[in-house]
N, C-alpha and C. Protein backbone atom coordinates (compact mmCIF):
# COMPACT_ATOMS: atom_id res chain seq x y z
N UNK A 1 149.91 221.93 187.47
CA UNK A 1 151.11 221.20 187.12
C UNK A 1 152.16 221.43 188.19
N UNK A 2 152.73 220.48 188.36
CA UNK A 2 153.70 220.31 189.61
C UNK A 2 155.34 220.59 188.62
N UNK A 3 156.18 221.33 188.61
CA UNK A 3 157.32 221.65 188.36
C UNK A 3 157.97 220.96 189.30
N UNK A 4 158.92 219.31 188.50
CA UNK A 4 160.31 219.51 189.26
C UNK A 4 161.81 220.35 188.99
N UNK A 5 162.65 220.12 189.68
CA UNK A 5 163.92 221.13 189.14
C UNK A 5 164.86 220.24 189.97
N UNK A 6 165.79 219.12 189.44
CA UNK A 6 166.63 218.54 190.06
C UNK A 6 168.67 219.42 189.00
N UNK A 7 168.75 219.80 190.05
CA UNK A 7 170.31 220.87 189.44
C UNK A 7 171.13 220.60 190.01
N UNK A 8 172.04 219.63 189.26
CA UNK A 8 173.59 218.96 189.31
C UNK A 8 174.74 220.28 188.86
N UNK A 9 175.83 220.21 190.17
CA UNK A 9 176.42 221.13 189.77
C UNK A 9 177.59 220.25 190.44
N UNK A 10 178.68 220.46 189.17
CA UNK A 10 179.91 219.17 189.05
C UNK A 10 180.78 219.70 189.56
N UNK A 11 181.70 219.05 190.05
CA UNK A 11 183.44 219.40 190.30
C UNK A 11 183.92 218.18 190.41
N UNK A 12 184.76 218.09 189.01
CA UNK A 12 185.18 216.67 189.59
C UNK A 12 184.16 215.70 189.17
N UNK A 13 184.46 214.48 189.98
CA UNK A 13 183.80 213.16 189.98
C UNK A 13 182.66 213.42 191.10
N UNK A 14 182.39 214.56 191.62
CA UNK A 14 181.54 215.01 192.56
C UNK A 14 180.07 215.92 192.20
N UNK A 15 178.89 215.21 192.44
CA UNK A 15 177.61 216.28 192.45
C UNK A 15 176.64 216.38 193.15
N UNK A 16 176.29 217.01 193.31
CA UNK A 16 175.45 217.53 194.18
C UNK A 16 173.86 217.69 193.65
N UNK A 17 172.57 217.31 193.99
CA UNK A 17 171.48 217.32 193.40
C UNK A 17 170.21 218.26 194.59
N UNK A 18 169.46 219.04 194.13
CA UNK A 18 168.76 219.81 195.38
C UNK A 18 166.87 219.15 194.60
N UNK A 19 166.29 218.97 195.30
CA UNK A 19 164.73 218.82 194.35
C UNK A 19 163.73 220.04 195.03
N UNK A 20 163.79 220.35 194.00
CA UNK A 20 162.73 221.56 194.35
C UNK A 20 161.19 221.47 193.49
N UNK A 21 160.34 221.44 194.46
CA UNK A 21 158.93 221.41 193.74
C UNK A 21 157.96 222.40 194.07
N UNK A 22 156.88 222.83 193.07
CA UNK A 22 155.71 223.72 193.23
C UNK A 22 155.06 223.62 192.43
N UNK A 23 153.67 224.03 192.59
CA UNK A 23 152.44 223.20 192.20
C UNK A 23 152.23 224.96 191.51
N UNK A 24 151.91 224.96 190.10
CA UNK A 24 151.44 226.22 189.34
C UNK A 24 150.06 226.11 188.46
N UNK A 25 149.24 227.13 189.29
CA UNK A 25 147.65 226.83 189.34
C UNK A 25 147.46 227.16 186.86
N UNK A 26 148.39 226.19 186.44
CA UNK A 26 147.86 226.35 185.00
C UNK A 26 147.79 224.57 184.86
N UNK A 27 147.52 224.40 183.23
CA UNK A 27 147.52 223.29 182.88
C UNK A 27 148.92 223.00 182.54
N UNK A 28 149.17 221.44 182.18
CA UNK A 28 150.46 220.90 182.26
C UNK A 28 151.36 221.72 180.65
N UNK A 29 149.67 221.67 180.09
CA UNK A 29 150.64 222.00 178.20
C UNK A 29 151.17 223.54 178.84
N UNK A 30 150.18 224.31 178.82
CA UNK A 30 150.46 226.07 179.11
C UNK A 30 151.90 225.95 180.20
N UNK A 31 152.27 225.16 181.02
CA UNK A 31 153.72 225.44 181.74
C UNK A 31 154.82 225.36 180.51
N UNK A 32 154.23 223.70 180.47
CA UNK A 32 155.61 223.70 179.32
C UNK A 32 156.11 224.43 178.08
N UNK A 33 154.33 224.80 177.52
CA UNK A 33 154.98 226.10 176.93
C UNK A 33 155.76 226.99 177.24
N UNK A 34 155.82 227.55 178.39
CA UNK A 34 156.27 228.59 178.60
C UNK A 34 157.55 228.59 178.99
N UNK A 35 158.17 227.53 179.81
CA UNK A 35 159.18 226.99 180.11
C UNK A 35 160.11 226.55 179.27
N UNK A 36 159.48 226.23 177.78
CA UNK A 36 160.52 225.82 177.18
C UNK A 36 160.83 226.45 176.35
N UNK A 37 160.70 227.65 176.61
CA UNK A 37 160.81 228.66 175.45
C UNK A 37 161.96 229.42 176.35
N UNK A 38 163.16 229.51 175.38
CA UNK A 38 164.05 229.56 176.29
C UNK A 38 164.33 231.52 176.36
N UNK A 39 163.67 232.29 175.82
CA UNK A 39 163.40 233.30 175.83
C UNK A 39 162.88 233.60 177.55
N UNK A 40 162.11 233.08 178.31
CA UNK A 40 161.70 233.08 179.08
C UNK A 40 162.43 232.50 180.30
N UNK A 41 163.40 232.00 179.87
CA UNK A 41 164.24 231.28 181.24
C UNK A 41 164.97 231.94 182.37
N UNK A 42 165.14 233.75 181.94
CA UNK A 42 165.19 234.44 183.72
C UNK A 42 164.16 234.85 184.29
N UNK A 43 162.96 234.76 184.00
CA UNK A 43 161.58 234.57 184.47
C UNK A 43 161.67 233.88 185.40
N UNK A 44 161.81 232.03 185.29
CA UNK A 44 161.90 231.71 186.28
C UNK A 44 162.62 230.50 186.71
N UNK A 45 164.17 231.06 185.83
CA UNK A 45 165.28 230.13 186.61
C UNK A 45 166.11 231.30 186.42
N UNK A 46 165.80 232.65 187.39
CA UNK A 46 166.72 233.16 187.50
C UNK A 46 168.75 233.02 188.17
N UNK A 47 168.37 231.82 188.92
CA UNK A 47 169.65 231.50 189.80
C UNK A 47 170.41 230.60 188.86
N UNK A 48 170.19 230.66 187.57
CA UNK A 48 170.76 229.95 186.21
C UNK A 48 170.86 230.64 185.15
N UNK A 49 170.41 232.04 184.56
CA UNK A 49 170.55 232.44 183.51
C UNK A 49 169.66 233.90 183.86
N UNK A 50 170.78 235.06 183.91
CA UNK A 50 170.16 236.11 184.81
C UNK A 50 169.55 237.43 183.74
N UNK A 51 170.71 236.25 182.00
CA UNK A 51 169.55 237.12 181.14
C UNK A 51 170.12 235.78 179.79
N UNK A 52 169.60 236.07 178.47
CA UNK A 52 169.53 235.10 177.72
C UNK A 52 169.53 235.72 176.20
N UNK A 53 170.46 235.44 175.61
CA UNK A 53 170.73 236.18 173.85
C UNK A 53 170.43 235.18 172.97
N UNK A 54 169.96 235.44 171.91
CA UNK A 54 169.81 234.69 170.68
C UNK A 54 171.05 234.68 169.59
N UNK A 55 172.05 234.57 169.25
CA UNK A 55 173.11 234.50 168.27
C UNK A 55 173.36 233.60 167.03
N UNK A 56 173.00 233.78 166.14
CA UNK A 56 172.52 232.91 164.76
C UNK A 56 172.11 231.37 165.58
N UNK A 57 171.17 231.51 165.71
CA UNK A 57 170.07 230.44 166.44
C UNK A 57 170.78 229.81 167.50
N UNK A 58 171.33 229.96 168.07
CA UNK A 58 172.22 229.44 169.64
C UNK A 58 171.37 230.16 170.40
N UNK A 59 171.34 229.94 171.44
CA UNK A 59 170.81 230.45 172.99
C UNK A 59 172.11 230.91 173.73
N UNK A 60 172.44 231.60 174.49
CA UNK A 60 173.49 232.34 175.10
C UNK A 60 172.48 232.71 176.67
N UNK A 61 173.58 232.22 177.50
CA UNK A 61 173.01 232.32 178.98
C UNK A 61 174.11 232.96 179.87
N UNK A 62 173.69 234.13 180.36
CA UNK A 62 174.47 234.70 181.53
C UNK A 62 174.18 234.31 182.91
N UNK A 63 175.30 233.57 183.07
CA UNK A 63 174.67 232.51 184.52
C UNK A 63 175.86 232.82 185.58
N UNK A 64 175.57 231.96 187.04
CA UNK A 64 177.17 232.32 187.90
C UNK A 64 178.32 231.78 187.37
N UNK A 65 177.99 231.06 186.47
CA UNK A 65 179.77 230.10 186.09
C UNK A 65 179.79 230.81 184.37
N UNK A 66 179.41 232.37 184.67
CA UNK A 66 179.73 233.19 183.46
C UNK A 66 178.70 233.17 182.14
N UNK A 67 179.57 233.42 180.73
CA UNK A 67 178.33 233.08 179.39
C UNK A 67 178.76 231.44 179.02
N UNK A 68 177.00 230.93 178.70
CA UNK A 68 177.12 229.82 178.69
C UNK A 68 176.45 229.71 177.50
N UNK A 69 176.27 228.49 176.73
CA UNK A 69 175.11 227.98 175.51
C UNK A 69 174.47 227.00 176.35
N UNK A 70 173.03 227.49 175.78
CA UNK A 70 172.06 226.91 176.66
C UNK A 70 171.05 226.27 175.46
N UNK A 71 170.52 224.91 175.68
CA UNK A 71 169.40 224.40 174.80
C UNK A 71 169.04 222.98 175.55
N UNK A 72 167.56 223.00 175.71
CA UNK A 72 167.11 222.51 175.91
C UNK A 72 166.57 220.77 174.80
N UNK A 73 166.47 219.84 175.35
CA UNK A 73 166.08 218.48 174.43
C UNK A 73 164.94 219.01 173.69
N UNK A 74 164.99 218.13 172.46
CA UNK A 74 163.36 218.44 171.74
C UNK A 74 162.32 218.53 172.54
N UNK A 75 161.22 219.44 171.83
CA UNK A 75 159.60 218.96 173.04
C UNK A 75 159.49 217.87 172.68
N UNK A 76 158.56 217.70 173.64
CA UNK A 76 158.40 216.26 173.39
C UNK A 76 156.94 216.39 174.83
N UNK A 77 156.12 215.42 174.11
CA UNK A 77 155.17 214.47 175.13
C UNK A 77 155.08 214.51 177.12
N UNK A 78 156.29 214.27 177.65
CA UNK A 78 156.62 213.87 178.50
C UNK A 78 156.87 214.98 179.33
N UNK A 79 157.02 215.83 179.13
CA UNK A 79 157.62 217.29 180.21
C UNK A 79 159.24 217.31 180.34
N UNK A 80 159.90 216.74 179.83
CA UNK A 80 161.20 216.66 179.82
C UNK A 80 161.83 217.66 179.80
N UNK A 81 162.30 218.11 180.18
CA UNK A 81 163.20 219.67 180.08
C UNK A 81 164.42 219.38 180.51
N UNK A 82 165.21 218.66 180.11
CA UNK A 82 166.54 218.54 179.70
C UNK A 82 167.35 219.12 179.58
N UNK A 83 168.43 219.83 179.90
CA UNK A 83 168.93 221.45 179.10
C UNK A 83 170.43 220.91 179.15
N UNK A 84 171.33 220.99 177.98
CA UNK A 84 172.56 221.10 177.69
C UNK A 84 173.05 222.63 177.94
N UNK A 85 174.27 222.64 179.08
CA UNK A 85 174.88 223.91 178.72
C UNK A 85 176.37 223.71 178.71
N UNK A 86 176.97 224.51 178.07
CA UNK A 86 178.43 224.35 177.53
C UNK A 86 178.63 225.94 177.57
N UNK A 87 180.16 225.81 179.04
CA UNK A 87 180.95 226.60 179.37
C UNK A 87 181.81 227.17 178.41
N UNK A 88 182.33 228.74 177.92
CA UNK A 88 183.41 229.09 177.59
C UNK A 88 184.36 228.42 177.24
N UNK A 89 184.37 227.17 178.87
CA UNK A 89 185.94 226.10 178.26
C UNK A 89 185.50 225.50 177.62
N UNK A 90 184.47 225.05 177.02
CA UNK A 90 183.73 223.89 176.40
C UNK A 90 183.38 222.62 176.67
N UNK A 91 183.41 222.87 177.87
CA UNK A 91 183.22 221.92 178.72
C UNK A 91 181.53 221.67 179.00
N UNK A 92 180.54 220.60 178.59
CA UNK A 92 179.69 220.79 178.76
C UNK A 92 178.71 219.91 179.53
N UNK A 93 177.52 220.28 180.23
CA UNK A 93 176.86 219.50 181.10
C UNK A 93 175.13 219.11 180.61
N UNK A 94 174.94 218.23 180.60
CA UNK A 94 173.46 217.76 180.28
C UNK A 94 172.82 217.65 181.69
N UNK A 95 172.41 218.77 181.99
CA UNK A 95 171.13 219.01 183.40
C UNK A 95 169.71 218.44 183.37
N UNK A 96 169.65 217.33 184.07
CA UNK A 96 167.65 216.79 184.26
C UNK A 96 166.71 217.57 184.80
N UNK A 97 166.17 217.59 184.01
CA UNK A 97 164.78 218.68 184.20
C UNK A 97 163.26 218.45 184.23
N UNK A 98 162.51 218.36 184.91
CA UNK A 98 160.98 217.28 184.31
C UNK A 98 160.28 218.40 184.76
N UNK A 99 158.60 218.63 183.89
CA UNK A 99 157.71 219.06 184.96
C UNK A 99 157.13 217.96 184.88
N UNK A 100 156.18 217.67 185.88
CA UNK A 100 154.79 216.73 186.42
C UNK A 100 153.72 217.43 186.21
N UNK A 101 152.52 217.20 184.68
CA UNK A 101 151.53 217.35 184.48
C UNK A 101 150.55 216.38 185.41
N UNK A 102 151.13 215.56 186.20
CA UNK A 102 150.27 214.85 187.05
C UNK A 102 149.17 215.38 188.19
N UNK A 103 148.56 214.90 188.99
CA UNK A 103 147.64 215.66 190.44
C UNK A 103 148.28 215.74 191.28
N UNK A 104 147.72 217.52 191.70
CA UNK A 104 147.87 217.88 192.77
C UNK A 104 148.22 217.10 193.99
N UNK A 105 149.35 217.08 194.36
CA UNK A 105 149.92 216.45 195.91
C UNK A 105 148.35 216.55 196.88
N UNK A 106 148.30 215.46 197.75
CA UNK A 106 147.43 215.84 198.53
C UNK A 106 147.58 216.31 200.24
């Protein structure tokens, strides 16, 4: 399964998008399991959430722009990994997220 990671980071009417990809020698279901379990998210989006609390069913993320609420869209079919997070100010951002259960790049 090919992991994308496209991460919008706002100021303003201004953003910025980076695409980062890698190919992880499992099947497409076994990533997304694991990925979307948000227990697991400084595993391996550490440069987003450097640790992660549970608080009467909220997700809580210690990230660089401080503690955040973190939750991801329903599973779903598609690999979608979607993640809503909402700042302290309450200010909040809906981040695009996909993996690609598709083939190996050649």
């Amino acid at each position: 399964m090919r992991v994308r990671r496209l991460q919008l980071w706002q100021s303003g009417a201004v953003a910025e998008s980076r695409h980062v990809s890698i190919w992880i020698e499992r099947r497409g279901g076994e990533v997304y399991d694991y990925i979307v379990d948000t227990a697991n998210l400084p595993n391996w989006a550490s440069g987003i959430a450097f640790s992660v609390e549970r608080v009467a069913g909220q997700w809580f993320v210690e990230s660089p722009m401080g503690r955040a609420g973190f939750s991801f869209v329903d599973r779903n079919e598609y690999g979608v990994l979607d993640h809503q997070v909402t700042l302290a100010s309450g200010e909040s951002f809906l981040q695009p997220d996909a993996g690609d259960p598709g083939r190996r790049p050649v």
